[in-house]
Every structure is written in structure tokens, then in C-alpha cells.
N, C-alpha and C. Protein backbone atom coordinates (compact mmCIF):
# COMPACT_ATOMS: atom_id res chain seq x y z
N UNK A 1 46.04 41.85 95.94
CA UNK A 1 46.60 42.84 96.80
C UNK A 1 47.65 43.65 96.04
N UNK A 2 47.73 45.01 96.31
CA UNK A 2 48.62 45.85 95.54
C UNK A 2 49.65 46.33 96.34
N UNK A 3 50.87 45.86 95.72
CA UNK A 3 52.02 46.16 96.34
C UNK A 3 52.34 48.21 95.95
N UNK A 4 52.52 48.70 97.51
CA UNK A 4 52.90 50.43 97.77
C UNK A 4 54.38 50.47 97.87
N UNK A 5 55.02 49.38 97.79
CA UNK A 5 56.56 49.48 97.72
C UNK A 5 56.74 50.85 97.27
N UNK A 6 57.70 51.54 97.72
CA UNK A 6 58.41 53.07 97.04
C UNK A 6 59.40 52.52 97.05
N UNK A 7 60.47 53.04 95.83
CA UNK A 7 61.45 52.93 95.91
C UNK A 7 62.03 54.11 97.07
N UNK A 8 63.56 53.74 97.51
CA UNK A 8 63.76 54.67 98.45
C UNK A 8 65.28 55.71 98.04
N UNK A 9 65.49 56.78 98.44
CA UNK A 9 66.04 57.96 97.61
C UNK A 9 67.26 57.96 98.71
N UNK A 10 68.23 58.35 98.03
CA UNK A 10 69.17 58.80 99.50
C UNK A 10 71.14 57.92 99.56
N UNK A 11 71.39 58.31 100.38
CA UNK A 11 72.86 58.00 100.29
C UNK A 11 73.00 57.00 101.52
N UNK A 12 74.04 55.45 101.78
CA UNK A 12 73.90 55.03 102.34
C UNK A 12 75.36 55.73 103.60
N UNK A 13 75.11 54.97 104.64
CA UNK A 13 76.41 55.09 105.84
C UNK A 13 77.64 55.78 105.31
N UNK A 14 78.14 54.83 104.56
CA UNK A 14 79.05 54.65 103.89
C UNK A 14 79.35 55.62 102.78
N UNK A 15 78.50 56.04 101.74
CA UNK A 15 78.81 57.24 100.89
C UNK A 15 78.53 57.84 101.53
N UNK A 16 77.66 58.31 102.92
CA UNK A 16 78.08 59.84 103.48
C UNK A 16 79.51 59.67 104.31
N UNK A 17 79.95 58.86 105.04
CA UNK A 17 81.50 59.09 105.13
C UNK A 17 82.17 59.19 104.69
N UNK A 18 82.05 58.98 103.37
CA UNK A 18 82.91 58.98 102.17
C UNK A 18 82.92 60.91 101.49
N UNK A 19 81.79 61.07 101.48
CA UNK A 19 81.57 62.52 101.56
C UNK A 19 81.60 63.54 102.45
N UNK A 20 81.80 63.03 103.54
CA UNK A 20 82.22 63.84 104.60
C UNK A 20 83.54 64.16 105.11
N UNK A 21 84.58 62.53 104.51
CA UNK A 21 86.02 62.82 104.33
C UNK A 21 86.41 63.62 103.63
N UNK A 22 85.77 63.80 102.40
CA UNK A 22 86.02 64.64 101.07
C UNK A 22 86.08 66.14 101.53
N UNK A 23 84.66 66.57 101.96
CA UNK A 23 84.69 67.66 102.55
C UNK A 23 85.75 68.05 103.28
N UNK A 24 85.54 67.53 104.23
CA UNK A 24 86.54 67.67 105.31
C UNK A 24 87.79 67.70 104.89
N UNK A 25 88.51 66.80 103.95
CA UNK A 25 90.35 67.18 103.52
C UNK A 25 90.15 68.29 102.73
N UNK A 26 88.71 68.67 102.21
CA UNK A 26 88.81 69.81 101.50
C UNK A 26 89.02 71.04 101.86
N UNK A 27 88.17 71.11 103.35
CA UNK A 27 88.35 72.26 104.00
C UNK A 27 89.39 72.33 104.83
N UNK A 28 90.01 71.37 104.93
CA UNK A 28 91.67 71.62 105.85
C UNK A 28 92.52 71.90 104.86
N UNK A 29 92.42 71.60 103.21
CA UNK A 29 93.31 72.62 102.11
C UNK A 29 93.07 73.79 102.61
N UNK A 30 91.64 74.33 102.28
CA UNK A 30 91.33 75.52 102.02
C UNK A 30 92.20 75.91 103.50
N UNK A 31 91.88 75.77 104.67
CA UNK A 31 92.05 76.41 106.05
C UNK A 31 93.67 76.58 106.01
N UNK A 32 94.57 75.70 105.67
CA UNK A 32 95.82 76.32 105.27
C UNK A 32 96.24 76.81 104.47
N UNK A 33 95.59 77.25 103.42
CA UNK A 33 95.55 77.60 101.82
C UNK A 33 95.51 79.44 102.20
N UNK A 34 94.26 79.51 102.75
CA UNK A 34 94.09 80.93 102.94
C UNK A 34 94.67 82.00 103.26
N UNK A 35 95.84 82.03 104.74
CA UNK A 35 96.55 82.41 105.55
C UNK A 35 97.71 82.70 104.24
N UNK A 36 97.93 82.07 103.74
CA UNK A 36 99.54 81.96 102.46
C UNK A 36 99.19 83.11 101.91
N UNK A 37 98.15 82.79 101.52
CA UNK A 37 97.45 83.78 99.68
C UNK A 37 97.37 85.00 100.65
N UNK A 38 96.52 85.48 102.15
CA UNK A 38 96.05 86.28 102.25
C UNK A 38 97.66 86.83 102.61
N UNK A 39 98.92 86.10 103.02
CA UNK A 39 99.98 86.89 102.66
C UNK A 39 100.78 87.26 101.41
N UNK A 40 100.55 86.77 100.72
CA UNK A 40 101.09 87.53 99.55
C UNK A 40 100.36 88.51 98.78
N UNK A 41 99.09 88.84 99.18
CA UNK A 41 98.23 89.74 98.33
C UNK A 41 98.48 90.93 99.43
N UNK A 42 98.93 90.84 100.60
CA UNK A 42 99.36 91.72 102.10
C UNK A 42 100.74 92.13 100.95
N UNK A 43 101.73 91.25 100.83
CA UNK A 43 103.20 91.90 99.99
C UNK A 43 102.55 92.08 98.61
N UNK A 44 102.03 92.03 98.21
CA UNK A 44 101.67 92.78 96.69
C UNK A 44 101.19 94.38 97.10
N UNK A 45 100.72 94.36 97.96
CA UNK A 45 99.79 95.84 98.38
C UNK A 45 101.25 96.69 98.86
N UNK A 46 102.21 96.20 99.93
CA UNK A 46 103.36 96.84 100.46
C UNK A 46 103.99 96.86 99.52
N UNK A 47 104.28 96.47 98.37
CA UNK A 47 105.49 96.56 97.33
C UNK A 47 104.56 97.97 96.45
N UNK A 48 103.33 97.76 96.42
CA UNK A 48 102.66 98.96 95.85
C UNK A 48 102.82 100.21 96.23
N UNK A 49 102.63 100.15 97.24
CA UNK A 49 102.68 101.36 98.99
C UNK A 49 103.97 102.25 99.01
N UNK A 50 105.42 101.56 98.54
CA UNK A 50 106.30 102.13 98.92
C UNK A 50 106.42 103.19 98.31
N UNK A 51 106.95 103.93 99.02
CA UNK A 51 107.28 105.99 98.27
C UNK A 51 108.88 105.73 97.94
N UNK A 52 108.05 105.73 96.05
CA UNK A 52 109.24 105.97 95.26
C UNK A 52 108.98 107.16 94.60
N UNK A 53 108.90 108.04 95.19
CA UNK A 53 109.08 109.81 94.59
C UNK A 53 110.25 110.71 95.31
N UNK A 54 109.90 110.59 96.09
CA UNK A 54 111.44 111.17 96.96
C UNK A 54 112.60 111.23 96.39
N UNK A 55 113.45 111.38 96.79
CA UNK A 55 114.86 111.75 96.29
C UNK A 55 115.49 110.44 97.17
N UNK A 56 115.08 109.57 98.24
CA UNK A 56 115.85 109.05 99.17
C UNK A 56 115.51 107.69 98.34
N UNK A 57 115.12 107.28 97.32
CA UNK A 57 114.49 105.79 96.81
C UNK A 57 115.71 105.21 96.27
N UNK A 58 116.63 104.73 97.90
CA UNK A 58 117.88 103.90 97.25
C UNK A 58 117.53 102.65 97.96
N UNK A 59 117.84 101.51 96.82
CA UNK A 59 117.66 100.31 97.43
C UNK A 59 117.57 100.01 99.09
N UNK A 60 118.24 100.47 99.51
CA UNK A 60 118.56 100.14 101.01
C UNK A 60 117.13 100.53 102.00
N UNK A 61 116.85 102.55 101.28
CA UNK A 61 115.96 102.84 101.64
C UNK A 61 114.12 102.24 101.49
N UNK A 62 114.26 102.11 100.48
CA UNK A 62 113.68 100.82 99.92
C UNK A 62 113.10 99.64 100.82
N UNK A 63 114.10 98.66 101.25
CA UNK A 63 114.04 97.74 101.73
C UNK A 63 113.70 98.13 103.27
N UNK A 64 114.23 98.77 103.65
CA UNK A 64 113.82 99.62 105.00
C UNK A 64 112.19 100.14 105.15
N UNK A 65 111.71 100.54 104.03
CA UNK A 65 110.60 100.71 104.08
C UNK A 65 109.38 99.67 104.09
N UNK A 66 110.15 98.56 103.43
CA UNK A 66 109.45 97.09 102.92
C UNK A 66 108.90 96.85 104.74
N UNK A 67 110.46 96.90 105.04
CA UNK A 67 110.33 95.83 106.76
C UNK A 67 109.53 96.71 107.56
N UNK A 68 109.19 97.87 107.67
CA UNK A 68 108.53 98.79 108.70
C UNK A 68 106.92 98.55 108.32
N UNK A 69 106.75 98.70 107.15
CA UNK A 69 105.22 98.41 106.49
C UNK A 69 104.80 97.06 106.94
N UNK A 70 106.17 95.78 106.57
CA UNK A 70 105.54 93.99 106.86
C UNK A 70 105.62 93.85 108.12
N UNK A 71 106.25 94.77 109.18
CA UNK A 71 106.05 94.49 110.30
C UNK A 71 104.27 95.05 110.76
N UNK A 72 104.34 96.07 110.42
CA UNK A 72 102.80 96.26 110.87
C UNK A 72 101.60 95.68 110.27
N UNK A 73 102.12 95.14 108.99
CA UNK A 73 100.96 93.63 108.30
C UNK A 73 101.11 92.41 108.96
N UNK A 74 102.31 92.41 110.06
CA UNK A 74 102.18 90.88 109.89
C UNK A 74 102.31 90.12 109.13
N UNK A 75 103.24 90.90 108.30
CA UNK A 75 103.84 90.01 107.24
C UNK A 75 105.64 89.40 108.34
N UNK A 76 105.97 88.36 108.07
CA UNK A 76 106.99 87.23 108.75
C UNK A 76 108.01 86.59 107.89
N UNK A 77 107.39 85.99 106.73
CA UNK A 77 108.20 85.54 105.49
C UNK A 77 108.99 86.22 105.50
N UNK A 78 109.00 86.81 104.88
CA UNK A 78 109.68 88.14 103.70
C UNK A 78 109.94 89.42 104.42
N UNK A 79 111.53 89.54 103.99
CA UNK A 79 112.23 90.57 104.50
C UNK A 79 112.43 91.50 103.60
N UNK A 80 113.15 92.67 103.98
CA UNK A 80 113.44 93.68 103.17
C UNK A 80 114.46 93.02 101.93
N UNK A 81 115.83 92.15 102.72
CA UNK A 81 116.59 91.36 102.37
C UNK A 81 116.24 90.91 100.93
N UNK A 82 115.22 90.31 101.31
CA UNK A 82 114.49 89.42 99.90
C UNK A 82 114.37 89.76 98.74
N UNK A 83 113.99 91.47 98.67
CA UNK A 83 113.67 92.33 97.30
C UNK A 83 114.78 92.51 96.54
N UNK A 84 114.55 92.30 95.22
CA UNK A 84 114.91 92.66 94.07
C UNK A 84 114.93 93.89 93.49
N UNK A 85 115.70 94.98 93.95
CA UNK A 85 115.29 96.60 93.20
C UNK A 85 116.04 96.69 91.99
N UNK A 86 115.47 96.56 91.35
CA UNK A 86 115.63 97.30 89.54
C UNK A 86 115.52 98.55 88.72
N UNK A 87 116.22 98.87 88.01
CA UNK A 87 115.50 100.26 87.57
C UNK A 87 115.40 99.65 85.71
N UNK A 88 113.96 99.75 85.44
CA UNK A 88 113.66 99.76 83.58
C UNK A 88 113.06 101.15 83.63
N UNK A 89 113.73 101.22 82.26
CA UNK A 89 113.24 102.59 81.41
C UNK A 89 113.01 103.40 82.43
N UNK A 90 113.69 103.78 83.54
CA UNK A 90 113.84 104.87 84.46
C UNK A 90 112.94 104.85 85.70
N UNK A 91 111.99 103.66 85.25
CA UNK A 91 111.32 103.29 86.63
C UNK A 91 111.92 102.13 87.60
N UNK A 92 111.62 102.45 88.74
CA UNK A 92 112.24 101.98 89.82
C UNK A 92 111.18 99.90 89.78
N UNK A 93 111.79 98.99 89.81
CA UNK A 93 110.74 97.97 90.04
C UNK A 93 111.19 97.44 91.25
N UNK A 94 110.19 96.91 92.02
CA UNK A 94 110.89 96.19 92.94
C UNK A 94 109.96 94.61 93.36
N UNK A 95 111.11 93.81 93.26
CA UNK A 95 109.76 92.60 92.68
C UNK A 95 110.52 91.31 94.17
N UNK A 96 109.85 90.40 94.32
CA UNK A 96 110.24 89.01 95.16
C UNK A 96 109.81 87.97 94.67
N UNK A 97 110.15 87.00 94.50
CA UNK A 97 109.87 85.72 94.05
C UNK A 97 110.35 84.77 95.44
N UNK A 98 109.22 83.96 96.28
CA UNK A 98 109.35 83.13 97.08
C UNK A 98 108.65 81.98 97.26
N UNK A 99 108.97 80.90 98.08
CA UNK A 99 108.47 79.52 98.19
C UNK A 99 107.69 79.53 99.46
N UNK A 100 106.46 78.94 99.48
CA UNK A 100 106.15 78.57 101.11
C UNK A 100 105.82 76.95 101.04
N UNK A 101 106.17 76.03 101.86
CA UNK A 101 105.53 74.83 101.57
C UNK A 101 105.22 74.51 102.90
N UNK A 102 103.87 74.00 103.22
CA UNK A 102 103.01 73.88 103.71
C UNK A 102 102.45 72.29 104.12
N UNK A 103 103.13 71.51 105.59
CA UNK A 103 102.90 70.17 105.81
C UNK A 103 101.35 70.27 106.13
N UNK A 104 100.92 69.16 106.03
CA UNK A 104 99.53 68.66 105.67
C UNK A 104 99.34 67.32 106.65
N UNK A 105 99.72 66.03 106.10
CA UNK A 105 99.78 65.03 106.88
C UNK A 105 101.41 64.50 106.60
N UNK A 106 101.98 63.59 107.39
CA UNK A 106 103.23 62.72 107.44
C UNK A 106 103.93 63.62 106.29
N UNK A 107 104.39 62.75 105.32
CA UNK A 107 105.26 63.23 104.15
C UNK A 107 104.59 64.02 102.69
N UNK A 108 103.19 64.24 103.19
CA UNK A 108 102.52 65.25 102.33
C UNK A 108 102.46 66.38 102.55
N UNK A 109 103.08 67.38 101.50
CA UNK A 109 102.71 69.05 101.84
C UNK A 109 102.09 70.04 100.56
N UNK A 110 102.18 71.15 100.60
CA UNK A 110 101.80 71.40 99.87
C UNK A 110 102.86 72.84 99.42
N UNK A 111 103.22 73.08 98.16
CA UNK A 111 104.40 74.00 97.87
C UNK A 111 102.93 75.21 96.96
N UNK A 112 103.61 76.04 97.41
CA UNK A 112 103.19 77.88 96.83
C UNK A 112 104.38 78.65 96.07
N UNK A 113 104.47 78.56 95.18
CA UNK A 113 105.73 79.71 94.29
C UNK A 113 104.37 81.02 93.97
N UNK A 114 105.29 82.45 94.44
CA UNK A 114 104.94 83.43 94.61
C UNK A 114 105.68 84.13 93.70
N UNK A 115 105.25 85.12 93.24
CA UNK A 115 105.81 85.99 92.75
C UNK A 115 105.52 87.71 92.55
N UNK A 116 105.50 88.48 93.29
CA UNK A 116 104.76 89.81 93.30
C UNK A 116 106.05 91.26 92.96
N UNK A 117 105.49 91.96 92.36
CA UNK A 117 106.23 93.22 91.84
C UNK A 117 105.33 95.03 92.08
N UNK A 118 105.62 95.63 92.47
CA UNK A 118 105.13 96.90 92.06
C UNK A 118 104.82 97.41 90.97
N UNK A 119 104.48 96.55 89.91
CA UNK A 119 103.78 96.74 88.85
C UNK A 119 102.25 96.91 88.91
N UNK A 120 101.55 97.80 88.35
CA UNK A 120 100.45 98.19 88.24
C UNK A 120 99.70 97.49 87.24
């Protein structure tokens, strides 16, 4: 008699829960991950945006312009307050450097250092 035994292919109980945890903490990074980034690439675009041709491009005015623009992005972080206005070699820069950290579970989080400028 001839043994048709197949061997058999596949993942048991156990490595798919194991892979399905994986997934899963993976996509709850990503799901709080996204919202951060998609705000600071929102303040990279407004620090771009601002009208520095005018005659009125004094810090203050500046920053005034920051908060009227992040209010209508929905930008929350970051205030006018926050910016750094500089002037090199006669151009105006205006740059922020900020932290977001981001709880996850109990005493795990996750930290974001930002840094965006009106540099081209």
C-alpha cells in the first residue's frame, strides 16, 4: 500500500496571532504617526506661504501672519510665538524647532523633534 501523505503548508494558531499582533502595533504606530508628520509638512508649507516682499515683514508682522494661516490649517501646536525670525545675507529666515511626544500604551510614548524653515 502507498502512503499519499502530503506534507502540509501554512502557519499555525499561534504564529498567526503572533502576526496579527505585529500588524496591528504596527498600524496603531502608523495611525498616530501620521496626524504629527501631516502637521509639520502643514508648518513647512505656512512658513513657505508667508509674504516677505512687502515693506510690513517685521517680526511681529510675521508671526501674525504665521497664526492667521495655522489657524485655517488646523495647525494647534505652534504659535506665531514659537518662530525664530532671522535675517542672513539680507534674507529674511524664519525657522521653528519643536517636540511632540506621543503616549502609546502606560509609560510608552513616542517623541518627534521637528524642525522646519522657509528655506527652499
Amino acid at each position: 500500500m502507498r502512503s499519499t501523505a502530503r506534507r502540509q503548508f501554512g502557519i499555525t494558531l499561534i504564529g498567526f496571532l503572533f502576526m496579527a499582533a505585529l500588524v496591528g502595533g504596527a498600524g496603531i504606530l502608523a495611525f498616530r504617526a501620521i496626524p504629527i508628520y501631516n502637521e509639520y509638512f502643514t508648518v513647512q508649507k505656512i512658513l513657505r506661504n508667508i509674504d516677505l516682499q512687502n515693506n510690513e515683514a517685521t517680526p511681529n508682522n510675521i508671526r501674525d501672519q504665521f497664526d492667521r494661516k495655522a489657524s485655517a490649517d488646523y495647525v494647534y501646536d505652534i504659535k506665531g510665538r514659537d518662530l525664530d525670525v532671522t535675517k542672513e545675507n539680507g534674507r529674511i529666515i524664519i525657522s521653528v524647532a519643536y517636540q511632540r511626544t506621543i503616549p502609546i500604551a502606560a509609560n510608552v510614548s513616542m517623541l518627534f523633534d521637528f524642525e522646519a524653515n522657509n528655506r527652499k
